[in-house]
N, C-alpha and C. Protein backbone atom coordinates (compact mmCIF):
# COMPACT_ATOMS: atom_id res chain seq x y z
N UNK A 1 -27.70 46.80 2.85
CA UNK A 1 -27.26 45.66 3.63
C UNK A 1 -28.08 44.41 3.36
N UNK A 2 -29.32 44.41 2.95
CA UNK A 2 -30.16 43.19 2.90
C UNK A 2 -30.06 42.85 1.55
N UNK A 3 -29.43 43.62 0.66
CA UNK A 3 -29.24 43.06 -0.74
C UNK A 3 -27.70 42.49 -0.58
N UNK A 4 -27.11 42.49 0.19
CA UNK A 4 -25.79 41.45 0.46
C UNK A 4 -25.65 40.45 0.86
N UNK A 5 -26.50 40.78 1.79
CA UNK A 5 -27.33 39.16 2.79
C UNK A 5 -27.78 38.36 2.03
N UNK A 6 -28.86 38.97 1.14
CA UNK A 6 -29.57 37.82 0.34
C UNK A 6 -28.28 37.49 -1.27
N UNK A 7 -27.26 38.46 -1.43
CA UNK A 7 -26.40 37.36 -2.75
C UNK A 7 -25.40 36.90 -1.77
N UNK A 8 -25.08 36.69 -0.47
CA UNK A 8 -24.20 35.98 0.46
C UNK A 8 -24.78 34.76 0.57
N UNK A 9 -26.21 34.38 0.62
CA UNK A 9 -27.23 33.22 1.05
C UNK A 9 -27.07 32.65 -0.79
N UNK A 10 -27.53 33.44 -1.74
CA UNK A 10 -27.68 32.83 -2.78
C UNK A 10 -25.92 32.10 -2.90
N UNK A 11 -24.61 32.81 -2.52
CA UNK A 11 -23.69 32.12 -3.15
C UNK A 11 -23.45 30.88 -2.31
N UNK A 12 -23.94 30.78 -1.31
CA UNK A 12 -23.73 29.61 -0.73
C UNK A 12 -24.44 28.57 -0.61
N UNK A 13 -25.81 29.06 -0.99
CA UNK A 13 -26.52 27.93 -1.75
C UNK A 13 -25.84 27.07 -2.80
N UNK A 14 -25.46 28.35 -4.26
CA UNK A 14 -25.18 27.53 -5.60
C UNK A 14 -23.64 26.64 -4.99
N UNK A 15 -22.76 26.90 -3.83
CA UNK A 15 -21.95 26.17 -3.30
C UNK A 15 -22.08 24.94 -3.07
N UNK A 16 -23.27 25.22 -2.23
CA UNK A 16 -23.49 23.63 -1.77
C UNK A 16 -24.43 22.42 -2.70
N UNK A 17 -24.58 23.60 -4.06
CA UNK A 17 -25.12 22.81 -4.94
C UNK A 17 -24.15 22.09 -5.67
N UNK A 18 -23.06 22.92 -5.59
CA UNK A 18 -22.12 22.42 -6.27
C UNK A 18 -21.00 21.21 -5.86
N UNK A 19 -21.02 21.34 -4.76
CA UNK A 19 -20.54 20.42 -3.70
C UNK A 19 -21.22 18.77 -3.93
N UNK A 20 -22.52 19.07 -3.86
CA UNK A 20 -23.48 18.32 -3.79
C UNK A 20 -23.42 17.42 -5.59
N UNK A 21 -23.47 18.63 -6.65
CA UNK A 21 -23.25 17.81 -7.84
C UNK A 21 -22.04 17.28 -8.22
N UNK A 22 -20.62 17.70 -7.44
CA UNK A 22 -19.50 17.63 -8.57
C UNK A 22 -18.94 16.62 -8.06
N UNK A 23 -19.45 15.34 -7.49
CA UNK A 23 -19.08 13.73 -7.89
C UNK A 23 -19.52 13.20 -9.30
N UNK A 24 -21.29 14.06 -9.36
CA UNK A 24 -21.93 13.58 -9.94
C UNK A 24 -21.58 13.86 -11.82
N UNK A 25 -20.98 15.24 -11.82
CA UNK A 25 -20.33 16.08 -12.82
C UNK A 25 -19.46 15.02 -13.68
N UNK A 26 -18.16 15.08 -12.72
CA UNK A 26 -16.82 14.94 -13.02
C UNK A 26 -17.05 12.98 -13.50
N UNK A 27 -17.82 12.64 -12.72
CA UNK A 27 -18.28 11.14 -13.12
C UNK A 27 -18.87 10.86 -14.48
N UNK A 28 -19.62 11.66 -14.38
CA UNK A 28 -20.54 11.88 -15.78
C UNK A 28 -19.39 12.10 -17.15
N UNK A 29 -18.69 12.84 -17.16
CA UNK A 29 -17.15 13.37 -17.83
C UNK A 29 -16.76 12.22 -18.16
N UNK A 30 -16.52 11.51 -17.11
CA UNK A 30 -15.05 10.44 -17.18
C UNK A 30 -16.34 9.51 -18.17
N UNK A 31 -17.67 9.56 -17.95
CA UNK A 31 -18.22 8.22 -18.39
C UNK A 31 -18.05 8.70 -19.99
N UNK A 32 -18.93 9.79 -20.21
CA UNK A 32 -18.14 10.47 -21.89
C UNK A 32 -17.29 10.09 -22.66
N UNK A 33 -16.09 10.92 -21.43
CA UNK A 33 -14.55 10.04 -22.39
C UNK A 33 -14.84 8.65 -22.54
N UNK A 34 -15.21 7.82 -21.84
CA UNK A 34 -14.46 6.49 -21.89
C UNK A 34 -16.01 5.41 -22.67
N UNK A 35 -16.98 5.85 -23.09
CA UNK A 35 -17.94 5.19 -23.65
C UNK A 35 -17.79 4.40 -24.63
N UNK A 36 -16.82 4.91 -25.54
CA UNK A 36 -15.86 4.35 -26.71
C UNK A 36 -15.24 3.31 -26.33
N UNK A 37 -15.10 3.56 -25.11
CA UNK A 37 -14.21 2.10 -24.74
C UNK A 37 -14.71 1.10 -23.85
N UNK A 38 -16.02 1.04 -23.77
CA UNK A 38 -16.45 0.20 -22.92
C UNK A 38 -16.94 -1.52 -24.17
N UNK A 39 -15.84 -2.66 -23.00
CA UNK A 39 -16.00 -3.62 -23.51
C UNK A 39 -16.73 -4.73 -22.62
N UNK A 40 -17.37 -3.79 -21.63
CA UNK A 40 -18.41 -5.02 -20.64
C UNK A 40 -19.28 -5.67 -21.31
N UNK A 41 -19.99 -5.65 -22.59
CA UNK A 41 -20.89 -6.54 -23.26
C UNK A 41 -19.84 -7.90 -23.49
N UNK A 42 -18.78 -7.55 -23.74
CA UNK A 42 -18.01 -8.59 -24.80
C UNK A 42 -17.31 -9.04 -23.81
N UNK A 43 -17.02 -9.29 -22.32
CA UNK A 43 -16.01 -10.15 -21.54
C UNK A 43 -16.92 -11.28 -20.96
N UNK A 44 -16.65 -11.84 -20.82
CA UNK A 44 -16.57 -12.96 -19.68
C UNK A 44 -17.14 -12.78 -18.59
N UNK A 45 -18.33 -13.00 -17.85
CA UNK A 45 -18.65 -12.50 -16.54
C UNK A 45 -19.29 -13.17 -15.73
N UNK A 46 -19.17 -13.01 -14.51
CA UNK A 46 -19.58 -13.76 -12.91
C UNK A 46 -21.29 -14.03 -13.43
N UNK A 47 -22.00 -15.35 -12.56
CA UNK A 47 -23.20 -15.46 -12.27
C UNK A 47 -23.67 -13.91 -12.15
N UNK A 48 -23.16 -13.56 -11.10
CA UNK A 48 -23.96 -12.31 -10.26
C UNK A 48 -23.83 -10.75 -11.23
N UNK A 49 -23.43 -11.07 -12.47
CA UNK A 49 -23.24 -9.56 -13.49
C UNK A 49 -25.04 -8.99 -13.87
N UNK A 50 -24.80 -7.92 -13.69
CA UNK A 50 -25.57 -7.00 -13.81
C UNK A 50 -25.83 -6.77 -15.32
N UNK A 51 -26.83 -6.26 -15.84
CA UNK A 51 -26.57 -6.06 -17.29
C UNK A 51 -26.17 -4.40 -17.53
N UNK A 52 -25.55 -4.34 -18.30
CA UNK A 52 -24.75 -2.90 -18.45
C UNK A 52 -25.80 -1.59 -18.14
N UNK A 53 -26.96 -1.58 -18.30
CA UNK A 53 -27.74 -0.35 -18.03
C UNK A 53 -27.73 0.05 -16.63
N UNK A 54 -27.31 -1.45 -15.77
CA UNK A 54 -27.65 -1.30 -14.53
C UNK A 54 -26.34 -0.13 -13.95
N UNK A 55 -25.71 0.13 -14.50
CA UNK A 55 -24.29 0.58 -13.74
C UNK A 55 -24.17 2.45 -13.82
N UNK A 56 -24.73 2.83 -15.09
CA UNK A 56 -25.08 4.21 -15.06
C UNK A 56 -26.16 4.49 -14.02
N UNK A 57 -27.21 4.45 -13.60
CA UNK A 57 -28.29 4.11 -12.89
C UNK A 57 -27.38 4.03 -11.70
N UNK A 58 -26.52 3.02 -11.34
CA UNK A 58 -26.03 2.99 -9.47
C UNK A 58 -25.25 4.03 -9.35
N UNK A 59 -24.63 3.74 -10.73
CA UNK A 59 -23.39 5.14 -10.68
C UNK A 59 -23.86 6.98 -9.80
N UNK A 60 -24.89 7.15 -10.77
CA UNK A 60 -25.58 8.31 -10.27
C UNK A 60 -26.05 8.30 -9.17
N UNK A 61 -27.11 7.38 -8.95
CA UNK A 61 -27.26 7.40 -7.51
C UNK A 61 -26.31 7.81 -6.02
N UNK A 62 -25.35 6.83 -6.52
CA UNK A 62 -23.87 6.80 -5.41
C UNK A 62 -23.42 8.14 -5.61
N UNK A 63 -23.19 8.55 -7.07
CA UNK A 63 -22.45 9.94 -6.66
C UNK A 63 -23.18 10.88 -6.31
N UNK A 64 -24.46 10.56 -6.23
CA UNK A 64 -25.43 12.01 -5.67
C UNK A 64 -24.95 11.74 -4.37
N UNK A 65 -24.59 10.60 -3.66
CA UNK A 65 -24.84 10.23 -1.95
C UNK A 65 -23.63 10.67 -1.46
N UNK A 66 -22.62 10.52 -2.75
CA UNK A 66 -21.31 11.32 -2.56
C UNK A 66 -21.12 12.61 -2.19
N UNK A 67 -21.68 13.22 -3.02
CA UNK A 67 -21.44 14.25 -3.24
C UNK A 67 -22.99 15.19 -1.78
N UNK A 68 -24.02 14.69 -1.21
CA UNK A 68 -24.57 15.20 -0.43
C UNK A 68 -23.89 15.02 0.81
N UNK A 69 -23.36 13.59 0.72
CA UNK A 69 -22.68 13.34 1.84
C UNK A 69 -21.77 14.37 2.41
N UNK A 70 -20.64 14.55 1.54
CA UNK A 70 -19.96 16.10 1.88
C UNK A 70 -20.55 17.26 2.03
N UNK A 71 -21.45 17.74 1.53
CA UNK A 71 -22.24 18.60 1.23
C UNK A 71 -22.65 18.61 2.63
N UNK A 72 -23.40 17.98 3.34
CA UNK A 72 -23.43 17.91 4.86
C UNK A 72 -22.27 17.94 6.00
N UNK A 73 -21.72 17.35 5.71
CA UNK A 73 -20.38 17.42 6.24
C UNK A 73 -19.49 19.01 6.15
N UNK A 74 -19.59 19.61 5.56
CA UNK A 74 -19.23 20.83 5.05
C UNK A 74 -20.09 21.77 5.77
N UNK A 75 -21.58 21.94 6.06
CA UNK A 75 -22.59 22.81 6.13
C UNK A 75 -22.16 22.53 8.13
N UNK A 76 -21.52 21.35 8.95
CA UNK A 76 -21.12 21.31 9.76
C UNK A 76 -20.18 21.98 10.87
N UNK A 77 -19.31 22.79 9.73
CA UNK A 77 -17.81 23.25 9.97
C UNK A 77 -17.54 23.33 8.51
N UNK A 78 -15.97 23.71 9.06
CA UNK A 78 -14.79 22.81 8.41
C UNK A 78 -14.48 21.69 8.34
N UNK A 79 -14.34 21.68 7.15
CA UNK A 79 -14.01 19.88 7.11
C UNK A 79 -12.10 19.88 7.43
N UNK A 80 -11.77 18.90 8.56
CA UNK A 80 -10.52 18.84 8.36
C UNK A 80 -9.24 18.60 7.46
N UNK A 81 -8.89 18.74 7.11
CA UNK A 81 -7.53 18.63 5.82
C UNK A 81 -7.50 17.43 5.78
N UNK A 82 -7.51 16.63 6.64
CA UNK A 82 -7.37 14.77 6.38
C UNK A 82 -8.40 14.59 5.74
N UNK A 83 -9.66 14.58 6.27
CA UNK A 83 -10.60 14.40 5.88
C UNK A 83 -11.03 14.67 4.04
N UNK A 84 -10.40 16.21 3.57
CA UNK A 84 -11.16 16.41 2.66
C UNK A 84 -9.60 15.76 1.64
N UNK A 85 -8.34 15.68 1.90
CA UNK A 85 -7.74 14.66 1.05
C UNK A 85 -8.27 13.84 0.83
N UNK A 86 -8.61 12.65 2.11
CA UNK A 86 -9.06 11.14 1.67
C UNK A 86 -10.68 11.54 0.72
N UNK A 87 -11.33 12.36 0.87
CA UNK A 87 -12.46 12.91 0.31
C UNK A 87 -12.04 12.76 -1.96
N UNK A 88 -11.02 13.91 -1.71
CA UNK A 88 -10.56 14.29 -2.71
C UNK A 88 -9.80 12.87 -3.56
N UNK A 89 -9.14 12.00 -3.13
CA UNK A 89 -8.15 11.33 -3.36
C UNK A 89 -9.20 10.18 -3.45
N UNK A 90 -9.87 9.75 -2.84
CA UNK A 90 -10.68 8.67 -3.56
C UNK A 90 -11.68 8.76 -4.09
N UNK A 91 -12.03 10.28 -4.36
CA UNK A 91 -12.49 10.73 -5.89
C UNK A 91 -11.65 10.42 -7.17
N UNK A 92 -10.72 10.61 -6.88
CA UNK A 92 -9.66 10.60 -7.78
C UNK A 92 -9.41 9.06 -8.44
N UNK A 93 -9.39 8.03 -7.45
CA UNK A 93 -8.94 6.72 -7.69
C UNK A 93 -10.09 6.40 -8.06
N UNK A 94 -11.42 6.64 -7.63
CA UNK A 94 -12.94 5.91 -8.55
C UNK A 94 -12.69 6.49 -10.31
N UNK A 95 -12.66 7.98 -10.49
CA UNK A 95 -12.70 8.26 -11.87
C UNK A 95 -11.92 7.83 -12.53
N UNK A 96 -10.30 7.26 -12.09
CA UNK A 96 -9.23 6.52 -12.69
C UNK A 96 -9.33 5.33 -12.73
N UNK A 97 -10.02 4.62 -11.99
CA UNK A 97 -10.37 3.29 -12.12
C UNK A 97 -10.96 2.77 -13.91
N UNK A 98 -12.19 3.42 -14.35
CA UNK A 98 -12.43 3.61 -15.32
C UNK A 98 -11.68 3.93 -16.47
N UNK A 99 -10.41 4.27 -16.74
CA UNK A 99 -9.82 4.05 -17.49
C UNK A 99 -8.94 3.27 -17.87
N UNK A 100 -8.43 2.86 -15.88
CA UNK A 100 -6.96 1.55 -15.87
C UNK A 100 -8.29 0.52 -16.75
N UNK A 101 -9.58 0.20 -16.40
CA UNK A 101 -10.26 -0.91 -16.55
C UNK A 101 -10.84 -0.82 -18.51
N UNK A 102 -11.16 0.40 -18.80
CA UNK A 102 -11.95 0.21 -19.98
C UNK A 102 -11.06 0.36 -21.38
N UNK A 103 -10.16 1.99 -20.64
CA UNK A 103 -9.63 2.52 -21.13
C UNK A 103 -8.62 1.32 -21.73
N UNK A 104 -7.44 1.35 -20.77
CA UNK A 104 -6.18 0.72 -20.78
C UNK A 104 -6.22 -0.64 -21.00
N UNK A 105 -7.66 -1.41 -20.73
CA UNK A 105 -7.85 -2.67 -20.59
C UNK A 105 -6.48 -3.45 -19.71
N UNK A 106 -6.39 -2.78 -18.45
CA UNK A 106 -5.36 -3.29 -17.56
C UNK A 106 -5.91 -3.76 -16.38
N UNK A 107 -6.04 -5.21 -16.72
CA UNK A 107 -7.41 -5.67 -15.41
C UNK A 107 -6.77 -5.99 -14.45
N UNK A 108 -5.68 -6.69 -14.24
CA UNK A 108 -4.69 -6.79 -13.65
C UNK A 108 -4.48 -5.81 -12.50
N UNK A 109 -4.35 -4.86 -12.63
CA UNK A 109 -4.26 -3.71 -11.91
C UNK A 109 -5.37 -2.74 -11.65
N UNK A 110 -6.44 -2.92 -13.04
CA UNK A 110 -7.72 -2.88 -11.84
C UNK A 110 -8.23 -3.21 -10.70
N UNK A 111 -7.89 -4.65 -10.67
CA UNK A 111 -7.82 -5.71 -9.25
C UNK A 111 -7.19 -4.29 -8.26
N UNK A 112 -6.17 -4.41 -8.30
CA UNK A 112 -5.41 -3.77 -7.15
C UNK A 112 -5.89 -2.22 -6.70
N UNK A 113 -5.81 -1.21 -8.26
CA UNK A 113 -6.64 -0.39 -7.77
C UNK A 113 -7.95 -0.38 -6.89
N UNK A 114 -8.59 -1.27 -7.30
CA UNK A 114 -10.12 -1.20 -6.93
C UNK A 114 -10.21 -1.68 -5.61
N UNK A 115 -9.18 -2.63 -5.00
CA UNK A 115 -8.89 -2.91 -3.50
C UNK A 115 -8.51 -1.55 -2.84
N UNK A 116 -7.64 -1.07 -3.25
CA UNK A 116 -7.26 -0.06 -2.76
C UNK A 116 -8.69 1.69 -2.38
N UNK A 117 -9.35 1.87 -3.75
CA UNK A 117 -10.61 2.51 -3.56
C UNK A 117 -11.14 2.11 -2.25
N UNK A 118 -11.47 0.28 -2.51
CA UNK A 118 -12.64 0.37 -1.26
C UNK A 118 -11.90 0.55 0.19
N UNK A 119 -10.49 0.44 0.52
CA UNK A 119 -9.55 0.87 1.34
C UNK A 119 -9.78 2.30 1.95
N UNK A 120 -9.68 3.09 0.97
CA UNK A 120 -9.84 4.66 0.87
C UNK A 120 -11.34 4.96 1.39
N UNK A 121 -12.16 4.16 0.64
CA UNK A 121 -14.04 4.88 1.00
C UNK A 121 -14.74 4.27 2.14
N UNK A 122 -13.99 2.93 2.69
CA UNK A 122 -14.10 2.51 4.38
C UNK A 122 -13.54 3.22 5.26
N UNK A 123 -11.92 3.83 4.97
CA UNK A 123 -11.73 4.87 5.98
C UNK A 123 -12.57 6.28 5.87
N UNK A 124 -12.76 7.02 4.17
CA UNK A 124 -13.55 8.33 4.42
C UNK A 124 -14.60 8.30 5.51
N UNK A 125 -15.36 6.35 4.63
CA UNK A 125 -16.70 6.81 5.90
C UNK A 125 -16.70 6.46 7.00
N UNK A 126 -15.85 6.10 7.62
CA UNK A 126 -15.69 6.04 9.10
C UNK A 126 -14.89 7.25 9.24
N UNK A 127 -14.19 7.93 8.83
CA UNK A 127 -14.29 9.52 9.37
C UNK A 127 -15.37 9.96 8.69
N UNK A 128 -15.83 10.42 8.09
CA UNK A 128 -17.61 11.35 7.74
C UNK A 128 -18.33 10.85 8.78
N UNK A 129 -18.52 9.46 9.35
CA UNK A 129 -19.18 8.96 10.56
C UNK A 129 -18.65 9.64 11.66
N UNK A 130 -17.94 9.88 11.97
CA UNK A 130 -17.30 10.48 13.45
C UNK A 130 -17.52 11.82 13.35
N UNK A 131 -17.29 12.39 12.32
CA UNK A 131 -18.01 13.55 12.08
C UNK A 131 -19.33 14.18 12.07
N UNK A 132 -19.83 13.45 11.19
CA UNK A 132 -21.68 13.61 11.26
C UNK A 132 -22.33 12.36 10.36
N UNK A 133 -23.53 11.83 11.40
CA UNK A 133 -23.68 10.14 11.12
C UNK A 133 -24.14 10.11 10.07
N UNK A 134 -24.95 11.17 9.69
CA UNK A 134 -25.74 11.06 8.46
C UNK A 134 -24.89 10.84 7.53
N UNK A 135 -23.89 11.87 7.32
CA UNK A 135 -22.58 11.64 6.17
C UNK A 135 -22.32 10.20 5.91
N UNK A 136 -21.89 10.07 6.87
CA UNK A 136 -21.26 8.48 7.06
C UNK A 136 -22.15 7.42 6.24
N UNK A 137 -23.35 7.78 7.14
CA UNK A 137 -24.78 6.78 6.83
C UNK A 137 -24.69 6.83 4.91
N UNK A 138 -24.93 7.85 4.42
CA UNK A 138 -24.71 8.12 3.47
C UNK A 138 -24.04 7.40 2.74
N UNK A 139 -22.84 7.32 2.89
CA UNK A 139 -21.92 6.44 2.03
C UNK A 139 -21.83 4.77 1.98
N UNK A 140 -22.65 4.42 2.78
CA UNK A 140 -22.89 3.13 3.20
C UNK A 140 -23.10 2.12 1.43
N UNK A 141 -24.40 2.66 1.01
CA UNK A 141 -24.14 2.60 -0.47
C UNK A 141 -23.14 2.03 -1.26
N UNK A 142 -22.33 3.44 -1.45
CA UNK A 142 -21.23 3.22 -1.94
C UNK A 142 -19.98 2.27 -1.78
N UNK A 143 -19.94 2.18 0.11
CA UNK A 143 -19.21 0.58 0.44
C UNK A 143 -19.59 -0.91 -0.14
N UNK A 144 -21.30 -0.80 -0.39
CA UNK A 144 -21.58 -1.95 -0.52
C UNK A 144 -21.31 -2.19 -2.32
N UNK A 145 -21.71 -0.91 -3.11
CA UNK A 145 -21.69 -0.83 -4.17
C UNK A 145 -20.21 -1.39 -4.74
N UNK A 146 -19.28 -0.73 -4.38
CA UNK A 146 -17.62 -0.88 -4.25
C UNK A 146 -17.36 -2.50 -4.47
N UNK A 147 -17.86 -2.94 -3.22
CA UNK A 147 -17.57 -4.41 -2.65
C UNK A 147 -18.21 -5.23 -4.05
N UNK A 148 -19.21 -5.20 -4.09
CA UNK A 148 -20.06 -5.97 -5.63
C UNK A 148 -19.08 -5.37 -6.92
N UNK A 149 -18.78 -4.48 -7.25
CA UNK A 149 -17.58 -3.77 -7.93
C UNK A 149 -16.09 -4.66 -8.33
N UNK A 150 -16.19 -4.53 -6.48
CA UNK A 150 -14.60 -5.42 -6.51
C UNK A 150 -14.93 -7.34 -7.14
N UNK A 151 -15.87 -7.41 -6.31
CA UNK A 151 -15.96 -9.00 -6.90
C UNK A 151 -16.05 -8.94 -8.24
N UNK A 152 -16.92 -8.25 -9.31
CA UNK A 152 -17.10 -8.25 -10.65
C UNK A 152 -15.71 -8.03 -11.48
N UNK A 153 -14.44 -7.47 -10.74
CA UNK A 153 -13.77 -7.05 -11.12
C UNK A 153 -12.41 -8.36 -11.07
N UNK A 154 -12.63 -8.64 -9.98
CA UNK A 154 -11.85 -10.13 -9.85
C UNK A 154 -12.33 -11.46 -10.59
N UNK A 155 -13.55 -11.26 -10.65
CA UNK A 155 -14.19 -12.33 -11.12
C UNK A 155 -13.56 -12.16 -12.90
N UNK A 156 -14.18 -10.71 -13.01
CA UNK A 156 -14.08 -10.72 -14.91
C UNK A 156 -12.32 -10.98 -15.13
N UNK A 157 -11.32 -10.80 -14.30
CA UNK A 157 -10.17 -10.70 -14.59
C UNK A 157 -9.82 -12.14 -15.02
N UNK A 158 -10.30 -13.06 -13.63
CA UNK A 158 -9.76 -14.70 -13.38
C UNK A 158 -10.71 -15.04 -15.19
N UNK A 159 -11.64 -14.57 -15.69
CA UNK A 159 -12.29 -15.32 -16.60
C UNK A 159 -12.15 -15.25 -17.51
N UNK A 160 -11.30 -14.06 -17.81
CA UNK A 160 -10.68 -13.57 -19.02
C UNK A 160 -9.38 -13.30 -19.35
N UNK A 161 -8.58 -14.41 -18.17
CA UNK A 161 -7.01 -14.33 -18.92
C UNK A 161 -6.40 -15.11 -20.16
């Protein structure tokens, strides 16, 4: 019995490790594919642009906060079905963003996507907040990160039509 206990504890550890890395994973992936296609040296950009090293560096950061954020949220309960869609689904629209923008060079509709993201990661974290503050607290980051995101993204569009 105590050798079940202890691989029941170990699998739910490497769970919540996994929980915990796989913003950070699947981000990392999308940055792979799309390195080939990154043309941020060569556009047009706002006063307030960052120089390109800076963005791998926030990137990680945010998706560690992502990905603990749930990771707590989870170790709580159940996470509710709303909850882990909008969770899931604006995972989905950050890693696609990166391709409408680098990939596709469709800035146009980066604009819109990327309104829409920070749409999605103001409601997650005001539910992860109602849930458990820390979560919430957590993602705070990532709202602000988003928001500087979105301006760079409007900005590079208007400067480079």
């Amino acid at each position: 019995m105590r050798r079940e206990g202890f691989y029941i504890k170990i699998n739910q550890n490497v769970k919540k490790i996994f929980h915990a890395l796989f913003p950070l994973i699947i981000g990392g992936i999308v940055g792979m594919i799309t390195s080939g296609y990154m043309d941020y040296n060569d556009l047009i950009k706002p006063t307030l642009s960052p120089p390109g090293i800076v963005f791998p560096i926030a990137w990680t950061i945010i998706y560690l906060l992502i990905g603990i954020s749930y990771t707590l949220l989870k170790e709580k309960g159940e996470v509710p079905k709303e909850t882990k869609q909008l969770y899931y689904t604006q995972l989905i629209f950050n890693y696609l963003w990166t391709f409408i923008f680098f990939v596709f060079r469709l800035r146009l509709l980066s604009v819109l996507w990327i309104i829409i993201l920070d749409v999605l990661v103001i409601i997650m974290t005001y539910q992860f907040y109602k849930q458990n503050k820390l979560s919430g607290i957590l993602l705070i980051p990532y709202v602000l990160w988003l928001f500087f995101a979105t301006y760079l993204n409007i900005s590079i569009y208007f400067l480079n039509i």
